[in-house]
C-alpha atoms as a PDB file:
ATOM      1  CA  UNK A   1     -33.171 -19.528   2.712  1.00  0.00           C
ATOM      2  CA  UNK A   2     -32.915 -18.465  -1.074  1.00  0.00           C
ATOM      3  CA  UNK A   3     -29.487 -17.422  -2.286  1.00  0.00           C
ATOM      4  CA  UNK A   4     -29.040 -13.543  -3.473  1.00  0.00           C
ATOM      5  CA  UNK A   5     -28.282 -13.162  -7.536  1.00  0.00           C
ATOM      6  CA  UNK A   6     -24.659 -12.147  -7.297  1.00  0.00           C
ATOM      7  CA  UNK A   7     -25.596  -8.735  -9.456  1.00  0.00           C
ATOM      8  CA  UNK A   8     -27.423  -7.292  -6.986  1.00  0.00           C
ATOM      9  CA  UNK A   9     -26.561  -5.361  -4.067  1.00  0.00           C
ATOM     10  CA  UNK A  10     -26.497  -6.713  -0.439  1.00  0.00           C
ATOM     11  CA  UNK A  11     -28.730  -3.453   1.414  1.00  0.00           C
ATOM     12  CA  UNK A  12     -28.037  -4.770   4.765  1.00  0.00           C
ATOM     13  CA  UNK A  13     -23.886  -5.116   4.278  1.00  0.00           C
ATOM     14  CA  UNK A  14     -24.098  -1.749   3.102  1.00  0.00           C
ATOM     15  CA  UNK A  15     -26.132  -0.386   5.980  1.00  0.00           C
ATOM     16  CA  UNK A  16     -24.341  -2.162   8.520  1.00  0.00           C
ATOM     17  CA  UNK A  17     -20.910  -0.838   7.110  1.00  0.00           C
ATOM     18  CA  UNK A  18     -22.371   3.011   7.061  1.00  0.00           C
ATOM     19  CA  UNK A  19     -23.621   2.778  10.445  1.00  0.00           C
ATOM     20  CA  UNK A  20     -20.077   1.178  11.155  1.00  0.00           C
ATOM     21  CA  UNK A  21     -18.112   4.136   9.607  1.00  0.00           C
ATOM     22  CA  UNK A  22     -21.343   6.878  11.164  1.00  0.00           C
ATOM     23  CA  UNK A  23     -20.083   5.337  14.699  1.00  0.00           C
ATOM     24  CA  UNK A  24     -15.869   5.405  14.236  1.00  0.00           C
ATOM     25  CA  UNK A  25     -16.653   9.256  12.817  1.00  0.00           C
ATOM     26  CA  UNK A  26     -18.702  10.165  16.080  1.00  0.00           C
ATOM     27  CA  UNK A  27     -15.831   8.776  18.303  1.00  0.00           C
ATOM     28  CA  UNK A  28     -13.097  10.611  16.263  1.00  0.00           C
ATOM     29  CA  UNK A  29     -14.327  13.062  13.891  1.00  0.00           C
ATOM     30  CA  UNK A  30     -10.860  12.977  12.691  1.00  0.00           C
ATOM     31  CA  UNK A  31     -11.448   9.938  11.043  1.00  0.00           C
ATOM     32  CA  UNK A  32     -13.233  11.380   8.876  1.00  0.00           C
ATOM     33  CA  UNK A  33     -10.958  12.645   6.717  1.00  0.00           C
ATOM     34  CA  UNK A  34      -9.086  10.729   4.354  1.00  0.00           C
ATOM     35  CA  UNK A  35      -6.007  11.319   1.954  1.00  0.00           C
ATOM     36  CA  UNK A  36      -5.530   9.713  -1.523  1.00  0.00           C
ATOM     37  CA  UNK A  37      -2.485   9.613  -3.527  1.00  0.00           C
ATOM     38  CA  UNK A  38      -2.514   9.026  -6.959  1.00  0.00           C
ATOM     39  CA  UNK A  39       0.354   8.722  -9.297  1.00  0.00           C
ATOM     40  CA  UNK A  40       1.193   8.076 -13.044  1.00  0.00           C
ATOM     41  CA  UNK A  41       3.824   7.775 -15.544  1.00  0.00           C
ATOM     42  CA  UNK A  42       4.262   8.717 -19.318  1.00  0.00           C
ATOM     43  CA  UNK A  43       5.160   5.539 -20.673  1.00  0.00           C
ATOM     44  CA  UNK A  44       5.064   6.824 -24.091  1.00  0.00           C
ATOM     45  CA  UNK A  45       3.134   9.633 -26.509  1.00  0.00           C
ATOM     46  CA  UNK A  46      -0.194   9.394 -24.777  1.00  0.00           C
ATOM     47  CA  UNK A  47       0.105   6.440 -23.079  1.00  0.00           C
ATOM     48  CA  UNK A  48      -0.193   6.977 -19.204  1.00  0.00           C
ATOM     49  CA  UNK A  49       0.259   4.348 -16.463  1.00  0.00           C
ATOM     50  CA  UNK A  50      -1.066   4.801 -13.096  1.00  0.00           C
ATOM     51  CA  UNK A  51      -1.729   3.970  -9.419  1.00  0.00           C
ATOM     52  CA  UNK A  52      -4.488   4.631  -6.505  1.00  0.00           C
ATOM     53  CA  UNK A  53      -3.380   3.104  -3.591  1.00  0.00           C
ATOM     54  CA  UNK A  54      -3.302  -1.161  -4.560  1.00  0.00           C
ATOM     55  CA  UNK A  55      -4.654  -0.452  -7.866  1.00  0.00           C
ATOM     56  CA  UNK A  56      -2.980   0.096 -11.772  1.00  0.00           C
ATOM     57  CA  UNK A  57      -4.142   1.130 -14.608  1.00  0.00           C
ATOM     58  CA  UNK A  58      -3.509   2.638 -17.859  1.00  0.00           C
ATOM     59  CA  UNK A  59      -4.621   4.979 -20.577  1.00  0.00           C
ATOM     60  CA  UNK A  60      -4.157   6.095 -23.828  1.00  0.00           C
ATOM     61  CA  UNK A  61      -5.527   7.753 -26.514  1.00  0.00           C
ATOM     62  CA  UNK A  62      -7.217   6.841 -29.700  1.00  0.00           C
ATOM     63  CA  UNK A  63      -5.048   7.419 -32.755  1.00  0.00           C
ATOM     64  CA  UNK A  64      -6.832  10.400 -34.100  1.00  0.00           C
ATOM     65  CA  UNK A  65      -5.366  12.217 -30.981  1.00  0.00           C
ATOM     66  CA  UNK A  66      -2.310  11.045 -31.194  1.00  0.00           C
ATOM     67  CA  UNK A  67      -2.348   7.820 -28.949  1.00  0.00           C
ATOM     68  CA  UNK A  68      -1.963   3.947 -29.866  1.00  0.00           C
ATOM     69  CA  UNK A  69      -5.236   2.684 -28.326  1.00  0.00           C
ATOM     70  CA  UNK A  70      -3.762   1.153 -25.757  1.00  0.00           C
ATOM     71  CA  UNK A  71      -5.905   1.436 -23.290  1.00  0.00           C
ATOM     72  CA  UNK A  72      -9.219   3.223 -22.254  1.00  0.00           C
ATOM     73  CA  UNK A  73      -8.627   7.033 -22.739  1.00  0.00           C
ATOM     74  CA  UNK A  74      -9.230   9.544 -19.690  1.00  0.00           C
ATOM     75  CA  UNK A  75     -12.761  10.361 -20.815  1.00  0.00           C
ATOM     76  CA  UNK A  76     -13.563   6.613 -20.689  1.00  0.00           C
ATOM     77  CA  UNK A  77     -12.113   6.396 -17.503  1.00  0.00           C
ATOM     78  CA  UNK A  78     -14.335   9.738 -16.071  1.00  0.00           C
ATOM     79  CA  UNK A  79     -17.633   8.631 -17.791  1.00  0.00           C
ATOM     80  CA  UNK A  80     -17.152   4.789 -15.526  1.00  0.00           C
ATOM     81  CA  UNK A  81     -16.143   6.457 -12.820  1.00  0.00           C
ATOM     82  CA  UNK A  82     -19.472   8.799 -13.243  1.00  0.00           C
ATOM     83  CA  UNK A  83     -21.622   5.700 -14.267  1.00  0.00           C
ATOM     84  CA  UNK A  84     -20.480   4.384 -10.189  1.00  0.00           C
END
């Protein structure tokens, strides 16, 4: 058996995992919906810190709109999130 590049994606995981989540829904169609909470912080002028369930992060803005550079701005963060 030849080993998978680790950059590329495993088709069968993710099939078996939406036929996984297809049959829980079909069961309960309750269970498919979902909640998210997000939170964040001012820390200071622009600079935000904030959490998604187990995850952190933080932005700022670029000096020329007021920020330190800190961290990757809200745009940055909507045009990865996009890029997924």
């Amino acid at each position: 058996m030849t080993e998978k590049p680790e950059n590329r994606i495993d088709a069968d995981q993710g099939r078996a995992a939406l036929e996984a989540m297809r049959q829980r829904y079909q069961e309960d169609p309750r269970r498919s919906q979902a909640t998210l909470r997000a939170t964040a912080n001012l820390k200071k002028n622009t600079l935000l810190e904030g959490r998604i369930g187990r995850f952190h992060f933080s932005c700022d803005e670029p000096p020329v709109r007021g920020g330190n550079d800190e961290a990757p701005s809200p745009l940055e963060f909507f045009l990865i999130g996009a890029a997924f």
